[in-house]
Protein backbone atom coordinates (compact mmCIF):
# COMPACT_ATOMS: atom_id res chain seq x y z
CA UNK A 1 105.60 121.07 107.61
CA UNK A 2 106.89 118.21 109.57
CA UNK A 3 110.55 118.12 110.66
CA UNK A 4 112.70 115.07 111.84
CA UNK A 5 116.07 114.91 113.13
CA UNK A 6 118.20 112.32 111.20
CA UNK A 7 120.37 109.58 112.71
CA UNK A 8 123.13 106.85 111.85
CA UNK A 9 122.69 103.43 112.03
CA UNK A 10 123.94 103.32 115.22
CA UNK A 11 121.66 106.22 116.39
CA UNK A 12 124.12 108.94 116.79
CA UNK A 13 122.74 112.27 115.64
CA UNK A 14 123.67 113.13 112.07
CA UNK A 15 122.48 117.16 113.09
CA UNK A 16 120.93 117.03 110.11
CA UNK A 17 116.66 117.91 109.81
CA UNK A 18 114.60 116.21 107.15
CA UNK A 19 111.40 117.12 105.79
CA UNK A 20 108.48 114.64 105.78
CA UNK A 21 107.10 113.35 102.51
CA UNK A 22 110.80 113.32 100.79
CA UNK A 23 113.21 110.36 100.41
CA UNK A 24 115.11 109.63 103.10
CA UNK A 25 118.94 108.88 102.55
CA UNK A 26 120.36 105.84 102.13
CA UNK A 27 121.84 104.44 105.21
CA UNK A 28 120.28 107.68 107.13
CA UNK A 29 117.30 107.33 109.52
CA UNK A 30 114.48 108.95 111.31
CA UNK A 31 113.06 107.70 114.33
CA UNK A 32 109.04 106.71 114.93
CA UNK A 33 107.16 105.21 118.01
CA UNK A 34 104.86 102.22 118.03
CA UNK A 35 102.33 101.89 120.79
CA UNK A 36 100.37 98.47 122.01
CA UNK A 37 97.74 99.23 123.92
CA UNK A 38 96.30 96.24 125.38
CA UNK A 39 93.60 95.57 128.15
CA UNK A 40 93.53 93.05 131.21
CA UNK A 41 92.10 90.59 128.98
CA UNK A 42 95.49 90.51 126.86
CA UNK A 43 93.10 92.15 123.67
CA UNK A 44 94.95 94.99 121.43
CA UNK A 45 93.40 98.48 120.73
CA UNK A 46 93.56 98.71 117.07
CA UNK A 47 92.08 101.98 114.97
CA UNK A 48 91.33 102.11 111.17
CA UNK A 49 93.40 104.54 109.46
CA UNK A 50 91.20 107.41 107.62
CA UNK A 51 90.10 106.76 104.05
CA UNK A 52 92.29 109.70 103.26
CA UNK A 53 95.58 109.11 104.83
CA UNK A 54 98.06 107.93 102.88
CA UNK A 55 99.67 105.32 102.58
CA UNK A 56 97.07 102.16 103.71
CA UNK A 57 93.87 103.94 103.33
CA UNK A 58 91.41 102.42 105.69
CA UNK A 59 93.59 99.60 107.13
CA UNK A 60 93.58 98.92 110.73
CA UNK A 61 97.18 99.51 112.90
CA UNK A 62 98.61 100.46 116.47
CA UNK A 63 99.12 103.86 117.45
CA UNK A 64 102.21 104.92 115.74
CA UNK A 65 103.94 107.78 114.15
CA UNK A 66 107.25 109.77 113.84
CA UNK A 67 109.34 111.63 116.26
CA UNK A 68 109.73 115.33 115.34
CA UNK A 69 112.71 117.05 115.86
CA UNK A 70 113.98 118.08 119.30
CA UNK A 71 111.58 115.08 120.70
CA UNK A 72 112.54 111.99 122.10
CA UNK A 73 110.96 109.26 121.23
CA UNK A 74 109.15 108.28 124.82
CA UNK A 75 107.15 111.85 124.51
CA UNK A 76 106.65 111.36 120.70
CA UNK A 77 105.10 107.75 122.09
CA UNK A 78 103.07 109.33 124.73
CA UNK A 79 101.92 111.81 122.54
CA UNK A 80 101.35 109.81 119.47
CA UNK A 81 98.68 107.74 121.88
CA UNK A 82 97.02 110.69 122.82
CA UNK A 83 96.57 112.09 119.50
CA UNK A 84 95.34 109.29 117.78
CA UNK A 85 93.48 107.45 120.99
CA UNK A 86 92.86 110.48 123.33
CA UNK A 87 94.49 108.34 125.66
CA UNK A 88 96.68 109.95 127.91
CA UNK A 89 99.54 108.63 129.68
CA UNK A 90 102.41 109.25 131.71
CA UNK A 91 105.78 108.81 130.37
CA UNK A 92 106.28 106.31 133.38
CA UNK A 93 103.23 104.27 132.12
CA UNK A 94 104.86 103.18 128.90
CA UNK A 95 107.28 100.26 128.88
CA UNK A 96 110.04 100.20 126.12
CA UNK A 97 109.32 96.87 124.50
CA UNK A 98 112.45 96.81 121.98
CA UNK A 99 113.46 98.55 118.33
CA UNK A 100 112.15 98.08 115.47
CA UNK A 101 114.80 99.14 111.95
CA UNK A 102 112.40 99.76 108.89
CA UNK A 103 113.61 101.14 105.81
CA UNK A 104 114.73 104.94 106.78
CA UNK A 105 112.97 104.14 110.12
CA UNK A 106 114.12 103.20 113.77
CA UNK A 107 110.83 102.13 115.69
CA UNK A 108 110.71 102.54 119.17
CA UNK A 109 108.55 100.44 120.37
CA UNK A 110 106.17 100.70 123.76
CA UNK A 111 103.47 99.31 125.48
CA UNK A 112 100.69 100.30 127.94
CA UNK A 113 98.42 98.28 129.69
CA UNK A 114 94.74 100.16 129.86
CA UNK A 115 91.61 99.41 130.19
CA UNK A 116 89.29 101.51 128.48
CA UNK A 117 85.69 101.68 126.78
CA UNK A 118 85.86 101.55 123.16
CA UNK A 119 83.19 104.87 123.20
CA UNK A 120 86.14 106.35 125.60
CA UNK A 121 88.49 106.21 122.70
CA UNK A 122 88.61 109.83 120.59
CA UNK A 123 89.57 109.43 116.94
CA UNK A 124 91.89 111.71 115.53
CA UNK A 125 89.67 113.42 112.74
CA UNK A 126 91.86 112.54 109.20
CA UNK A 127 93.72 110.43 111.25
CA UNK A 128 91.60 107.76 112.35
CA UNK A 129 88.22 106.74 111.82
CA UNK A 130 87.26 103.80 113.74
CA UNK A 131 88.90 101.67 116.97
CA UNK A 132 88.14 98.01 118.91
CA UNK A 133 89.94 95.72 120.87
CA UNK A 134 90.59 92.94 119.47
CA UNK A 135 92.31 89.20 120.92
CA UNK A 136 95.65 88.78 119.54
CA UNK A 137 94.39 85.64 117.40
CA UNK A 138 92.20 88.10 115.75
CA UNK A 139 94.70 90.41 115.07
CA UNK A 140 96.34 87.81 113.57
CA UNK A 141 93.10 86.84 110.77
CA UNK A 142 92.96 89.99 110.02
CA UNK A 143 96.70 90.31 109.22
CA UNK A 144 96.19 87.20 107.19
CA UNK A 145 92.87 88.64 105.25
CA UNK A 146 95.17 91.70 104.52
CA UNK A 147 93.63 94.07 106.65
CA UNK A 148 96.47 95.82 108.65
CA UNK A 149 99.11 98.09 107.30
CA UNK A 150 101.82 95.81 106.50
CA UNK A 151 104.23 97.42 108.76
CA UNK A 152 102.10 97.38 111.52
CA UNK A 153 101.88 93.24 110.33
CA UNK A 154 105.90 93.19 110.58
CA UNK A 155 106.25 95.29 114.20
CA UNK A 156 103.45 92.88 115.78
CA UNK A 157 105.49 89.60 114.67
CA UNK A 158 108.47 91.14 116.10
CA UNK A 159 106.12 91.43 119.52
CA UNK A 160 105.05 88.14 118.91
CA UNK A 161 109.15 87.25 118.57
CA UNK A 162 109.50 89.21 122.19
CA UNK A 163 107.05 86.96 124.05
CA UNK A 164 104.45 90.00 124.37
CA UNK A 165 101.63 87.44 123.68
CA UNK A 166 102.40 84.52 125.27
């Protein structure tokens, strides 16, 4: 059973925890990481989720996932990568890139610059199920051809907003 701490708009602590899986309050939110790995050639690691993980069976995304309670989101981030990549990072090697509000959701967002074999990358088994880096023009046919969660779609626009590509 997963836990989060809940927060107010404004990110003040509510002190309240909140199961994962039920509806999350109106005007009450958790907090999740986003991670873009990229390479020196400017290309974004991307992994398919599992055929079994809800939602967005077998869609492709960035390393992302919820903050449990008592963590911050920098060491959710960190440990998010190394779950789902087997990546590992230092909390130094991350750069906060900007926030994220989804519905229920505030998305920290990070990035790390890595370069990495794609047969270095270790798949989180029911997590993930494939990875490759792929040019951010590429990333953007395959948001088009609808295959990339669609909030993945809406955090990488928000990059694109930030000047992360350019």
């Amino acid at each position: 059973m997963e836990l989060w701490d809940l927060y107010d708009k404004d990110r003040n602590p509510l002190n309240k925890l909140h199961k994962r899986g039920k509806p999350i309050p109106k005007g009450e939110f958790h907090l999740a990481v986003s991670v873009l790995t990229q390479n020196s050639k400017k290309q974004i690691l991307v992994t398919l989720r599992s055929p079994d993980k809800q939602p967005y069976p077998n869609l492709w995304e960035m390393t992302a996932g919820s903050v449990v309670a008592g963590e911050d989101s920098l060491s959710a981030a960190v440990r998010e990568l190394y779950e789902e990549t087997g990546i590992s990072a230092l909390p130094q090697e991350l750069e906060y890139i900007g926030e994220y509000r989804g519905t229920g959701a505030i998305v920290d967002m990070y990035k790390i610059v890595r370069d990495i074999d794609i047969k270095d990358i270790h798949l989180q088994k029911g997590e993930t199920s494939d990875a490759k880096w792929v040019s951010v023009d590429e990333f953007e046919m395959m948001i088009d051809n609808g295959m990339v969660t669609p909030p993945v779609a809406r955090r990488f626009y928000k990059c694109r907003q930030l000047g992360l590509f350019d």
